[in-house]
C-alpha atoms as a PDB file:
ATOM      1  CA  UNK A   1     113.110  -4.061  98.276  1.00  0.00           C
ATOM      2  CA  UNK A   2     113.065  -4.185  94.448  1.00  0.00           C
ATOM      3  CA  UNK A   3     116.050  -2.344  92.260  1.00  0.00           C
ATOM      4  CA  UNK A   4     115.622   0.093  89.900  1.00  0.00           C
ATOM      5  CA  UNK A   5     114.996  -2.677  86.923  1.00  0.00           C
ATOM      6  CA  UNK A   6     112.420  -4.584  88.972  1.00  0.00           C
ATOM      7  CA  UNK A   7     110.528  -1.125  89.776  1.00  0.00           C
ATOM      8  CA  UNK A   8     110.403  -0.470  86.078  1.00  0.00           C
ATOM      9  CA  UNK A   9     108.821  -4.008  85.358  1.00  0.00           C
ATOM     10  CA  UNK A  10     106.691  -3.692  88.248  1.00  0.00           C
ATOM     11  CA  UNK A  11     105.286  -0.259  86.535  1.00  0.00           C
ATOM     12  CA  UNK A  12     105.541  -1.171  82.580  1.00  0.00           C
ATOM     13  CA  UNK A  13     102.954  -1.095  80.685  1.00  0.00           C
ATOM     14  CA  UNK A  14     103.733   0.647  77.481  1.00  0.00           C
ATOM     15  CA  UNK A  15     107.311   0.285  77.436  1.00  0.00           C
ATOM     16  CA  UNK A  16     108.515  -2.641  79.458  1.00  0.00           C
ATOM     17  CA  UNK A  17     111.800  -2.831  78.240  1.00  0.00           C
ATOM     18  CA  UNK A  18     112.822   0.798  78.960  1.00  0.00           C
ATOM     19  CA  UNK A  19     115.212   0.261  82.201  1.00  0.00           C
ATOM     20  CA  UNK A  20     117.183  -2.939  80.319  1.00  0.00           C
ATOM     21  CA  UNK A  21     118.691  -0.435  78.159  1.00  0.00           C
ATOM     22  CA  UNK A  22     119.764   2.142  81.155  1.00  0.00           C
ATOM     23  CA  UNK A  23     121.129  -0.841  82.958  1.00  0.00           C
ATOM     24  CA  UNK A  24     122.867  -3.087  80.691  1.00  0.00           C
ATOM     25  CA  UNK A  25     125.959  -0.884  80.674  1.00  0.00           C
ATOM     26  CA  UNK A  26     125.385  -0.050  84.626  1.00  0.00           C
ATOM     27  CA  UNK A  27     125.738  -3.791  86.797  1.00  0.00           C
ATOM     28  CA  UNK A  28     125.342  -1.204  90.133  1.00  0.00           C
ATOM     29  CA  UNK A  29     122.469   0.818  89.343  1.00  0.00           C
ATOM     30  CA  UNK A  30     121.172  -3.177  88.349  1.00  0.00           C
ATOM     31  CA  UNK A  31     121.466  -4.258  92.172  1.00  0.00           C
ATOM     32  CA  UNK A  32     120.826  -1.400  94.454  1.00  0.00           C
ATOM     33  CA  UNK A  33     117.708  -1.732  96.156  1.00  0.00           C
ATOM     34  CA  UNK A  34     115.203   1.071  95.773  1.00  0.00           C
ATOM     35  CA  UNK A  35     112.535   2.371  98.312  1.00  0.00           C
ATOM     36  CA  UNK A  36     109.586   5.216  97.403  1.00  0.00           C
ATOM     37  CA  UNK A  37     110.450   8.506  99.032  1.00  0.00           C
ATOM     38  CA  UNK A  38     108.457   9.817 101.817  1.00  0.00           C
ATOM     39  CA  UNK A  39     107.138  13.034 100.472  1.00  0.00           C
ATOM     40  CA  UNK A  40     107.548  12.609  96.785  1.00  0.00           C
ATOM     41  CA  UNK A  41     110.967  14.698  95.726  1.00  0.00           C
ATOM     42  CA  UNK A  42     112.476  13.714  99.449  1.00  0.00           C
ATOM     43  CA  UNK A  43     112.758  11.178 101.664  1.00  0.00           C
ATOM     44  CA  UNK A  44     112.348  12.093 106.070  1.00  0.00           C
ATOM     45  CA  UNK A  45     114.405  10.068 107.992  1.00  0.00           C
ATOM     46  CA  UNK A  46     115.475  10.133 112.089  1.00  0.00           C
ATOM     47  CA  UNK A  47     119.060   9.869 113.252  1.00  0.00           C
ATOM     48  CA  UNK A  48     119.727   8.107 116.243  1.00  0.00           C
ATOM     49  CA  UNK A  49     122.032  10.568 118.491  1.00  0.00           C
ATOM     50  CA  UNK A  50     121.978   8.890 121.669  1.00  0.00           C
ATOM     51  CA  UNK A  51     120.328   5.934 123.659  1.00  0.00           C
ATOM     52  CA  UNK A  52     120.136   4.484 126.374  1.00  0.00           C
ATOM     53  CA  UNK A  53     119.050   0.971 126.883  1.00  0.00           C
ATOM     54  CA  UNK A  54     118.403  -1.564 129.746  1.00  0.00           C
ATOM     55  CA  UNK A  55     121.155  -2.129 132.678  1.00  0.00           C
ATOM     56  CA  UNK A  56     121.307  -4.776 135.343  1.00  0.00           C
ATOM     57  CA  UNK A  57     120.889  -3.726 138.996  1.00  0.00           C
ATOM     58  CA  UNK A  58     119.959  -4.450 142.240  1.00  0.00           C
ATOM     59  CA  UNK A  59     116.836  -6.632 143.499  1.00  0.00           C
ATOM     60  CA  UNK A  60     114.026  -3.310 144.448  1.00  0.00           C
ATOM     61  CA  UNK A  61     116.809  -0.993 143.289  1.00  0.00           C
ATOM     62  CA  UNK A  62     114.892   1.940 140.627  1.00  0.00           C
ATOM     63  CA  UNK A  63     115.086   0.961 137.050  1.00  0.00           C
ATOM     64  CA  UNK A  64     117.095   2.929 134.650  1.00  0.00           C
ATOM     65  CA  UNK A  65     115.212   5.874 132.513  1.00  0.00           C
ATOM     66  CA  UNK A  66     115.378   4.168 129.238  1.00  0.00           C
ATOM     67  CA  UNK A  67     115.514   7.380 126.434  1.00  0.00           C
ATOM     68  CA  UNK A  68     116.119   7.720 122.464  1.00  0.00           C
ATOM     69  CA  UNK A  69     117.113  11.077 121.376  1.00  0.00           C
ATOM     70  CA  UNK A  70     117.389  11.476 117.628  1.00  0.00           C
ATOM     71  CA  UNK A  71     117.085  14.328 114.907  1.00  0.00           C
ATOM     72  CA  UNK A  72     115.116  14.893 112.136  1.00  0.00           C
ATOM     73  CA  UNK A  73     116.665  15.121 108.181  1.00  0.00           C
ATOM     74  CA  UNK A  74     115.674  15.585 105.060  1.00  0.00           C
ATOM     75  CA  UNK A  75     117.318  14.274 102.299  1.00  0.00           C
ATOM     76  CA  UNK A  76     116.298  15.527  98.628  1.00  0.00           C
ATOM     77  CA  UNK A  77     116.531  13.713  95.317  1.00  0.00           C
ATOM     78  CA  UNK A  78     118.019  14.300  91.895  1.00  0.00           C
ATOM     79  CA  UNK A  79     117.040  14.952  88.960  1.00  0.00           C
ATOM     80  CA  UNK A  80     117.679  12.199  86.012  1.00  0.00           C
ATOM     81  CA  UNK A  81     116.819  13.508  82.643  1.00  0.00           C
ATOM     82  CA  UNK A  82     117.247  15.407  79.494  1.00  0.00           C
ATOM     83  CA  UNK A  83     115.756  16.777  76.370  1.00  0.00           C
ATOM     84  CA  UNK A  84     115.628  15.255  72.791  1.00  0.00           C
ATOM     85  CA  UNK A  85     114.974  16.706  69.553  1.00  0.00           C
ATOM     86  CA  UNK A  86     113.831  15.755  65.365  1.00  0.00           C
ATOM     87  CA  UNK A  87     114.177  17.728  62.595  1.00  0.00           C
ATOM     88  CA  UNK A  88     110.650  18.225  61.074  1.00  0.00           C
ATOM     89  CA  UNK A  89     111.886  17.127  57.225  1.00  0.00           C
ATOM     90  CA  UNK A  90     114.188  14.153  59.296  1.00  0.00           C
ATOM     91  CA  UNK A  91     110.718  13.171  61.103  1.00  0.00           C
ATOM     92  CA  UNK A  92     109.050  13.114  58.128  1.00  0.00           C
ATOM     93  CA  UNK A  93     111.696  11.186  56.292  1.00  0.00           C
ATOM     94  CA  UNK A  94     111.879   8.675  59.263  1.00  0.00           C
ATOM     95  CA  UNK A  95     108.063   7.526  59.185  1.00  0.00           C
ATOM     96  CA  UNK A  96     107.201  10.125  61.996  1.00  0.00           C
ATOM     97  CA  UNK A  97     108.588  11.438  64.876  1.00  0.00           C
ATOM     98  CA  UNK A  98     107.670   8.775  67.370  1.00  0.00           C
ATOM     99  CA  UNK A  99     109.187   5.706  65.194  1.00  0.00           C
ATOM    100  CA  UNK A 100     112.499   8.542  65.226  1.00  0.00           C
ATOM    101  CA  UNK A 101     112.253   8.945  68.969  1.00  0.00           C
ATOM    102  CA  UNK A 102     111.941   5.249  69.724  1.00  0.00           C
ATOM    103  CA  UNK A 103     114.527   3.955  67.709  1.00  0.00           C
ATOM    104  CA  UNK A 104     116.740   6.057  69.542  1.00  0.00           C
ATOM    105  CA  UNK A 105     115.900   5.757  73.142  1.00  0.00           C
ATOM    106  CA  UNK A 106     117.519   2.537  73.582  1.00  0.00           C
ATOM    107  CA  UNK A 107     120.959   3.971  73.142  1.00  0.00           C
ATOM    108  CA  UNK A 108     120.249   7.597  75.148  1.00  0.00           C
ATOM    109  CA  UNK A 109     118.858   5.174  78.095  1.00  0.00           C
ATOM    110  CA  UNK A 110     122.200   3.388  78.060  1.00  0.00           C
ATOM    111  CA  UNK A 111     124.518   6.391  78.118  1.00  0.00           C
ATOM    112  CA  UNK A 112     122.112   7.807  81.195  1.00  0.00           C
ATOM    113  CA  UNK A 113     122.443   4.894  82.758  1.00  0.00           C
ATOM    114  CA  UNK A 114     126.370   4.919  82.513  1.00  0.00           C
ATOM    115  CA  UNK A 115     126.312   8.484  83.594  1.00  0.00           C
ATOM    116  CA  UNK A 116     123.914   8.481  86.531  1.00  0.00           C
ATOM    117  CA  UNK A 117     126.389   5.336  87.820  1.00  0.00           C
ATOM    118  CA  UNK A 118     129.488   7.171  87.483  1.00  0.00           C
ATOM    119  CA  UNK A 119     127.527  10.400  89.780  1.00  0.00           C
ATOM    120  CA  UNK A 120     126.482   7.434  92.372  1.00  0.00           C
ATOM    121  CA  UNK A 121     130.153   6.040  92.441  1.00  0.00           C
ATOM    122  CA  UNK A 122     132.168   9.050  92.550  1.00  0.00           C
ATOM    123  CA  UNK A 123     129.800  12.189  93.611  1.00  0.00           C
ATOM    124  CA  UNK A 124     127.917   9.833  96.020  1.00  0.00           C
ATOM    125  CA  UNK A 125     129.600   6.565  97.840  1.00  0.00           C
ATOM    126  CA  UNK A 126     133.603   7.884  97.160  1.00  0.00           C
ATOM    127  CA  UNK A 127     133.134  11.357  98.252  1.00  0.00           C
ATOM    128  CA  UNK A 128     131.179  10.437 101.310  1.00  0.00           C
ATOM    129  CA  UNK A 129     133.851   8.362 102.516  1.00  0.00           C
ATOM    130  CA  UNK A 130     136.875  11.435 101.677  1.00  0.00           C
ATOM    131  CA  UNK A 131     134.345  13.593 103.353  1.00  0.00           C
ATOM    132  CA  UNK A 132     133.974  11.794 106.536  1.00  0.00           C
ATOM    133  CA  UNK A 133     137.589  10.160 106.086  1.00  0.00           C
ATOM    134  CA  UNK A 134     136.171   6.404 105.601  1.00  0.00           C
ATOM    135  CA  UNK A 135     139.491   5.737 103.936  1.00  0.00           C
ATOM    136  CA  UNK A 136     142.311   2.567 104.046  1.00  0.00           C
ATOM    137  CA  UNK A 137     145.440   3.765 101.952  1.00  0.00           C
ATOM    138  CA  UNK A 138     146.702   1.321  99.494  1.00  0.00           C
ATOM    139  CA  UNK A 139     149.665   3.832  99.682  1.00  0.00           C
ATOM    140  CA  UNK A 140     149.796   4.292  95.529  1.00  0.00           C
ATOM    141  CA  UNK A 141     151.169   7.603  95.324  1.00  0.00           C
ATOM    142  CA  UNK A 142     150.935   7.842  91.224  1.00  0.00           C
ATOM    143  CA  UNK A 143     147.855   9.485  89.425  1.00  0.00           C
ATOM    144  CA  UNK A 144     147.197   5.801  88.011  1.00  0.00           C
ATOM    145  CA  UNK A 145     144.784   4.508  90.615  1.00  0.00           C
ATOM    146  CA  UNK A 146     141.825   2.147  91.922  1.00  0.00           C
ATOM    147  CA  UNK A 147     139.401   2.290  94.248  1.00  0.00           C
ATOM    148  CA  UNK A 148     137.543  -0.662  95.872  1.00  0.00           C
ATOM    149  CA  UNK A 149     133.815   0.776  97.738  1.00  0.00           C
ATOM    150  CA  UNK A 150     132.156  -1.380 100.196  1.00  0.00           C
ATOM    151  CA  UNK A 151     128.389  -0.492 100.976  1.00  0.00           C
ATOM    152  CA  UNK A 152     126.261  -1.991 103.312  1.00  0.00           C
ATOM    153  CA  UNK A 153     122.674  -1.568 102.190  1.00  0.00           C
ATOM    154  CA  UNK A 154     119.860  -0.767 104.097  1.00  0.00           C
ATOM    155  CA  UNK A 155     116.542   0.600 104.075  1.00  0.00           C
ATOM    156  CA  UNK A 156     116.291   4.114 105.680  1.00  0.00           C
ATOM    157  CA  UNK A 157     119.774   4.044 106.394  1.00  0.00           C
ATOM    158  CA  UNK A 158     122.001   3.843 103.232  1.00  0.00           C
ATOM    159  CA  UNK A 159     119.537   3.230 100.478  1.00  0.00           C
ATOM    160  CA  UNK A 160     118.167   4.265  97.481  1.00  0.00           C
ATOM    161  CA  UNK A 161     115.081   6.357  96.815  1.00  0.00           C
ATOM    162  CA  UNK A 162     112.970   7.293  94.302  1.00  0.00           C
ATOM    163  CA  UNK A 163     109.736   9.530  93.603  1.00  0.00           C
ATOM    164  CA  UNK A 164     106.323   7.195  92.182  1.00  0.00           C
ATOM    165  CA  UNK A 165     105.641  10.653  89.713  1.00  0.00           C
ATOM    166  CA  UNK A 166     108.000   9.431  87.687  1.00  0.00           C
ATOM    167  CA  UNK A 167     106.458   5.865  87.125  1.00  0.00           C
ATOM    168  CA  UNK A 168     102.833   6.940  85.993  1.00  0.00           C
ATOM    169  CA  UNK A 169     103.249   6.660  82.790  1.00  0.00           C
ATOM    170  CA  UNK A 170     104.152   3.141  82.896  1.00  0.00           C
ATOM    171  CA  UNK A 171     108.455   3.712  82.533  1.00  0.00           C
ATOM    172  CA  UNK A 172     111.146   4.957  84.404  1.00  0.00           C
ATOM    173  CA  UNK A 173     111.410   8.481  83.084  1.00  0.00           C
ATOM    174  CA  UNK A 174     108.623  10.352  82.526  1.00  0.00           C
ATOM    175  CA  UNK A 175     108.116  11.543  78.867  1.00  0.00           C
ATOM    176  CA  UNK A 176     106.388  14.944  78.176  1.00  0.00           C
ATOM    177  CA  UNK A 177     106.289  16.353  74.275  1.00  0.00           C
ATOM    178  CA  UNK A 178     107.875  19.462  74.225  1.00  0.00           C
ATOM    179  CA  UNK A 179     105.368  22.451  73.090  1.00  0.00           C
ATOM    180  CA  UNK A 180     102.589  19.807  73.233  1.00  0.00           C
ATOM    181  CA  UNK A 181     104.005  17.330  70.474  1.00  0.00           C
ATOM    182  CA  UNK A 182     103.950  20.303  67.903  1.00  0.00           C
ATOM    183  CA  UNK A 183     106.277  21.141  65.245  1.00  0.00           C
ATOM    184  CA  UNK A 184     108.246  24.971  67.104  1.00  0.00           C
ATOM    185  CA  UNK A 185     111.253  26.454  66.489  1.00  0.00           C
ATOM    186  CA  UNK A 186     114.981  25.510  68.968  1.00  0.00           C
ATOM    187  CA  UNK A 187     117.329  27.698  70.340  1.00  0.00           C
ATOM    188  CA  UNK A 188     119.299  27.753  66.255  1.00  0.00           C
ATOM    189  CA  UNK A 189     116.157  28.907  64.465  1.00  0.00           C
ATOM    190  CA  UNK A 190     115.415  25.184  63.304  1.00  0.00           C
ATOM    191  CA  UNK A 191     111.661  23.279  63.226  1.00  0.00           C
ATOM    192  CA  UNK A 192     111.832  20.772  65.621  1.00  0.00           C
ATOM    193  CA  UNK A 193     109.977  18.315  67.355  1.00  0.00           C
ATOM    194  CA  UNK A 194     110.765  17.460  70.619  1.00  0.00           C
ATOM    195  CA  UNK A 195     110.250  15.173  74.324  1.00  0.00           C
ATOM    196  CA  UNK A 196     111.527  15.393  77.638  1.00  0.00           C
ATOM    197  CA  UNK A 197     112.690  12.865  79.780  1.00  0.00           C
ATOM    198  CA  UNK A 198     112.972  13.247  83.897  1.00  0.00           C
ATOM    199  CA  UNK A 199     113.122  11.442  86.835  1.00  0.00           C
ATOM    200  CA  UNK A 200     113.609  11.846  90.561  1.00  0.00           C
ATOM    201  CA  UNK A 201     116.197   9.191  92.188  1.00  0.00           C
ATOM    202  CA  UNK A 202     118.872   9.488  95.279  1.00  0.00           C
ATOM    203  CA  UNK A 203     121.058   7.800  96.907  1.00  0.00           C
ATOM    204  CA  UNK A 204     121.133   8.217 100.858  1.00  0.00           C
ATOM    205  CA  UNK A 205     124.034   7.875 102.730  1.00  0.00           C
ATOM    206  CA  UNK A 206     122.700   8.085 106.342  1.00  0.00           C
ATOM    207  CA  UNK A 207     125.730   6.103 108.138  1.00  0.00           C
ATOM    208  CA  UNK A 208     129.586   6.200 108.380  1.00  0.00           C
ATOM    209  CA  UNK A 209     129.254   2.389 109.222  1.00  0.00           C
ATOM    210  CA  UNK A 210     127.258   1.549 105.794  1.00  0.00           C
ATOM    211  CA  UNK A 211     130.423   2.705 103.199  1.00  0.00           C
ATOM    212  CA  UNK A 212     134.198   2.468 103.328  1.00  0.00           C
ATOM    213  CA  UNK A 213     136.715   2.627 100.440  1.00  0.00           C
ATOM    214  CA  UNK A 214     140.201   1.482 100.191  1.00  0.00           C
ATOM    215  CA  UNK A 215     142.044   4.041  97.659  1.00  0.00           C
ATOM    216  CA  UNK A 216     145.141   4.552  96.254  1.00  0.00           C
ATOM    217  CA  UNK A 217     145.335   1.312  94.198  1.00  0.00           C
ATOM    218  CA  UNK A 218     147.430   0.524  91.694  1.00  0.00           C
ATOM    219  CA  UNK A 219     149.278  -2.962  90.133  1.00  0.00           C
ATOM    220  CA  UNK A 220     152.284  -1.999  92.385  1.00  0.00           C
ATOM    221  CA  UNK A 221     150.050  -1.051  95.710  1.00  0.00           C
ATOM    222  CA  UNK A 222     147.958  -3.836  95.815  1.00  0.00           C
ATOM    223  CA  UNK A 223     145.554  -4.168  99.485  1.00  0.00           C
ATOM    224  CA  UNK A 224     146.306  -6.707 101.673  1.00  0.00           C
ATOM    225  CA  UNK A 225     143.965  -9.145 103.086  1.00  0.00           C
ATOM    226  CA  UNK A 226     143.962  -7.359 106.162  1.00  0.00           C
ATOM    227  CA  UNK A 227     142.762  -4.068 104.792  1.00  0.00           C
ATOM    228  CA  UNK A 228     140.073  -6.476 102.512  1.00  0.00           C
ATOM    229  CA  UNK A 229     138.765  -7.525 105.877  1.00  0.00           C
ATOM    230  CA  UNK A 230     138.901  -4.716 107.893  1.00  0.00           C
ATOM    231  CA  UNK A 231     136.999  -2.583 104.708  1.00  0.00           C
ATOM    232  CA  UNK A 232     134.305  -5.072 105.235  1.00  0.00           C
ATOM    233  CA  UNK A 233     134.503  -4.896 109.017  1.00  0.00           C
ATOM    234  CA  UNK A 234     134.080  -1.260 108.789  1.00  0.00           C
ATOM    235  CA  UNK A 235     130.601  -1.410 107.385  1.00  0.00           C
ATOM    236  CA  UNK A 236     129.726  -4.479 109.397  1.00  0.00           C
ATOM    237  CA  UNK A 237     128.884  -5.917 106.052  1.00  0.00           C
ATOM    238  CA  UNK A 238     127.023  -9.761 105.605  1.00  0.00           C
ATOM    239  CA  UNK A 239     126.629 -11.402 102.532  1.00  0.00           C
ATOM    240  CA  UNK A 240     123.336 -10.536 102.736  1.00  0.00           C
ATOM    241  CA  UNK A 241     123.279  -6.937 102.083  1.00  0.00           C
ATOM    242  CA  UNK A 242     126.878  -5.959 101.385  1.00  0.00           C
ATOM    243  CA  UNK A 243     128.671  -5.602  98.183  1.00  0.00           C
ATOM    244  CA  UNK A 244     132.102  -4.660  97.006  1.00  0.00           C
ATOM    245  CA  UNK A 245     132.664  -2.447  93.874  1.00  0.00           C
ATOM    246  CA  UNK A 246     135.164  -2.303  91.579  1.00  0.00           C
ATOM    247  CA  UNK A 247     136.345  -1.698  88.183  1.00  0.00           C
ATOM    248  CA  UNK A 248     137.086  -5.080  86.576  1.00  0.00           C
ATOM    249  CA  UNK A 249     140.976  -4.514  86.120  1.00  0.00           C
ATOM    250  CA  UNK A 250     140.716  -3.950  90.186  1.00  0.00           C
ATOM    251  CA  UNK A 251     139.236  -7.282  90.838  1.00  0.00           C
ATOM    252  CA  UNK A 252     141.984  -8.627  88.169  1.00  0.00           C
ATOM    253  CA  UNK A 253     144.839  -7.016  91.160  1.00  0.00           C
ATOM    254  CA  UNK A 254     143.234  -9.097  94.233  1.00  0.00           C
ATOM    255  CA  UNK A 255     142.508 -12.624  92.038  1.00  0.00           C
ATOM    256  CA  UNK A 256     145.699 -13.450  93.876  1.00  0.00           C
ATOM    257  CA  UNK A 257     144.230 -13.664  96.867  1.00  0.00           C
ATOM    258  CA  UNK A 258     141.650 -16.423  95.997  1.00  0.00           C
ATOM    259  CA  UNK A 259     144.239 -19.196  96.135  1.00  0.00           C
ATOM    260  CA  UNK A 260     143.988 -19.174  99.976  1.00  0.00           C
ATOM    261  CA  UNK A 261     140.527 -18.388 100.008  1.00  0.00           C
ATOM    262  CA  UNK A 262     138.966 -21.152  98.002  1.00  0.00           C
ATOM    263  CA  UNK A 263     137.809 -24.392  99.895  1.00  0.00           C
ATOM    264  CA  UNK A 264     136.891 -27.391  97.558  1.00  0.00           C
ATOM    265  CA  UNK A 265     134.329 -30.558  99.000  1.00  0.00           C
ATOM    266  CA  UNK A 266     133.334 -34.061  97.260  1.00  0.00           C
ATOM    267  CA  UNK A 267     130.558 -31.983  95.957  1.00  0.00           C
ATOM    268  CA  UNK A 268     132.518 -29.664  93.937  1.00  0.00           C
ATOM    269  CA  UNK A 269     133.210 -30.647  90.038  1.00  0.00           C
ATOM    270  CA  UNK A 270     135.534 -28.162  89.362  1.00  0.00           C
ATOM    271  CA  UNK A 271     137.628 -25.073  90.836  1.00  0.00           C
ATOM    272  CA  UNK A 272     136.610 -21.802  89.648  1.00  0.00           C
ATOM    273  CA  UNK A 273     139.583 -19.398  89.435  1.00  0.00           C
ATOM    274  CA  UNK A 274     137.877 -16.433  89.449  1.00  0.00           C
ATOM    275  CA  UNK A 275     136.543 -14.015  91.698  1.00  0.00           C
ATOM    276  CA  UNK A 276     132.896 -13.730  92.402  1.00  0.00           C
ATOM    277  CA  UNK A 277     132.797 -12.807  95.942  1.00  0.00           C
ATOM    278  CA  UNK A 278     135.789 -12.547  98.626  1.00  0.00           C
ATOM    279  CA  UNK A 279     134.899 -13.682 102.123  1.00  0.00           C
ATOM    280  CA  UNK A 280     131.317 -14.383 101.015  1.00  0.00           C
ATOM    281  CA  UNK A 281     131.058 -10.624 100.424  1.00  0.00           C
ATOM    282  CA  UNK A 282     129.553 -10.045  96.299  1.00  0.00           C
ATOM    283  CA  UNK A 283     132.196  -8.849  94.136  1.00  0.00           C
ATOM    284  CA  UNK A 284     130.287  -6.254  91.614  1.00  0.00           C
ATOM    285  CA  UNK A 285     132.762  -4.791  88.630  1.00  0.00           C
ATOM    286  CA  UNK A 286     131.810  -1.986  86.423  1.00  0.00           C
ATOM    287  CA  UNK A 287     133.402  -0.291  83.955  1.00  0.00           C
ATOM    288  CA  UNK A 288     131.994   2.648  85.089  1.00  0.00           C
ATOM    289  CA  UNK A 289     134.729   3.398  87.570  1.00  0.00           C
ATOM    290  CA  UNK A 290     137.776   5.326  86.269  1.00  0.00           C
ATOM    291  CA  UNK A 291     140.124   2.933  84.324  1.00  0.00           C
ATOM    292  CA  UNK A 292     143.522   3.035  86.581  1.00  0.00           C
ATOM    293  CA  UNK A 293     143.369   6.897  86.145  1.00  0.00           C
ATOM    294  CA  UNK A 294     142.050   8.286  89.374  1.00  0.00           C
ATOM    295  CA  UNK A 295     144.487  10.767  91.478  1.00  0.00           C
ATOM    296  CA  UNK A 296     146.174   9.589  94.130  1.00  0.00           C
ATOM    297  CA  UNK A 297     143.908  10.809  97.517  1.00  0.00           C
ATOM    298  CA  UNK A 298     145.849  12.374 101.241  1.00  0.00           C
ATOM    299  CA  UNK A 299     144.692   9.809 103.728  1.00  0.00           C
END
């Protein structure tokens, strides 16, 4: 399934460059795959409770009742977006308050993009796992710390979703002039011109086996290669769909651990030192994680 820059160049028409500036600054938002909602602002889904599958048995012995019992949930999406303003002599000045608005949206996508990646990291993926206690304890008891996420992606399970009204116009966000592109007076008595930008994205979370986190991590509590593999364990993760995230300084603490890693063959030319992936698993920093300053979690 495409990610939320391959959507946007899928849809562009009029401005096809929109979703490079909201995800130049976000590497995450760049690779999570993105499905269109069921019903528009939400996305139905079915949660398996119970089955019961096929079972050996005796030759003219009855079969056994094979059954699926699952419940039906509804998760909703978020709203991405914001309002933007010109002062009627600055739009005038400027050559117009389109060329104003446009020479500007470059750098409001970027900051949107930052900010709707910090929300998925820390509001979404790392408070899903304190929630349902998908925790391994570096043991860093200081207010200096790291955390490593592991998500397992997949499509109505842990994925991400998005409503098609917000792609009509040929972007991302939807733009609407505020008080129908006409000059009107804001909130401080000033003439303005103005737009609105929205969008509906999510991220659903729909399995305690699709996201784990290792917390507490610091330069002095450092995970081990055992709780490296068993985070990936935990979400049954492949190289095909998993992904580890990280601020960059993080990745810097486990670099160590490549030495034992790293197999050379005749083919190789050279040995790269540096992480990219650990146990075939995609390493993806950000700098939109906390920079060593997260609290130290109860696990």
């Amino acid at each position: 399934m495409p990610t939320l820059k391959e959507l946007s160049i899928m849809y562009a028409k009029k401005q096809p460059k929109m979703v490079d500036s909201i995800t130049e600054e976000a590497p995450i938002l760049d690779i999570i795959p993105f499905a269109e909602a069921s019903h528009g602002l939400w996305n139905m889904y079915e949660e398996v409770e119970s089955v019961t599958g096929a079972a050996f048995g005796d030759m003219d012995a009855a079969l056994t009742t094979l059954n699926v019992t699952s419940e039906l949930k509804k998760f909703d999406l978020s709203v991405m977006g914001g309002e933007m303003e010109c002062g009627e002599d600055k739009a005038k000045m400027y050559g117009g308050k389109e060329k104003y608005f446009a020479d500007r949206m470059g750098p409001v996508l970027k900051k949107s993009g930052m900010t709707s990646e910090v929300a998925i990291l820390y509001d979404c993926l790392r408070q899903y796992c304190i929630d349902n206690s998908l925790l391994i304890d570096a043991a860093g008891t200081e207010d200096t710390c790291y955390t490593i996420l592991a998500v397992r992606f997949e499509e109505g399970v842990t994925y991400g979703y998005y409503s098609p009204e917000g792609f009509k116009q040929g972007a991302m966000l939807h733009t609407l002039p505020i008080n129908g592109g006409n000059v009107y007076k804001n909130s401080s008595g000033i003439l303005v011109y103005g737009i609105r930008l929205k969008g509906y994205f999510g991220i659903q979370i729909a399995s305690t086996y699709t996201v784990h986190a290792i917390v507490n991590i610091y330069s002095g509590k450092i995970p081990t290669e055992a709780q490296l593999d068993d985070l990936i364990a935990n979400v049954r993760g492949t190289p095909a769909n998993t992904f580890l995230f990280m601020h960059p300084k993080c990745k810097n603490l486990i670099n160590g651990y490549k030495e034992e890693k790293v197999f050379m063959s005749v083919r190789d030319k050279d040995l790269n030192t540096l992480y990219d992936a650990y146990q075939s698993i995609p390493i993806v920093p950000s700098y939109n994680f906390l920079n060593g300053t997260e609290e130290a979690i109860s696990v």
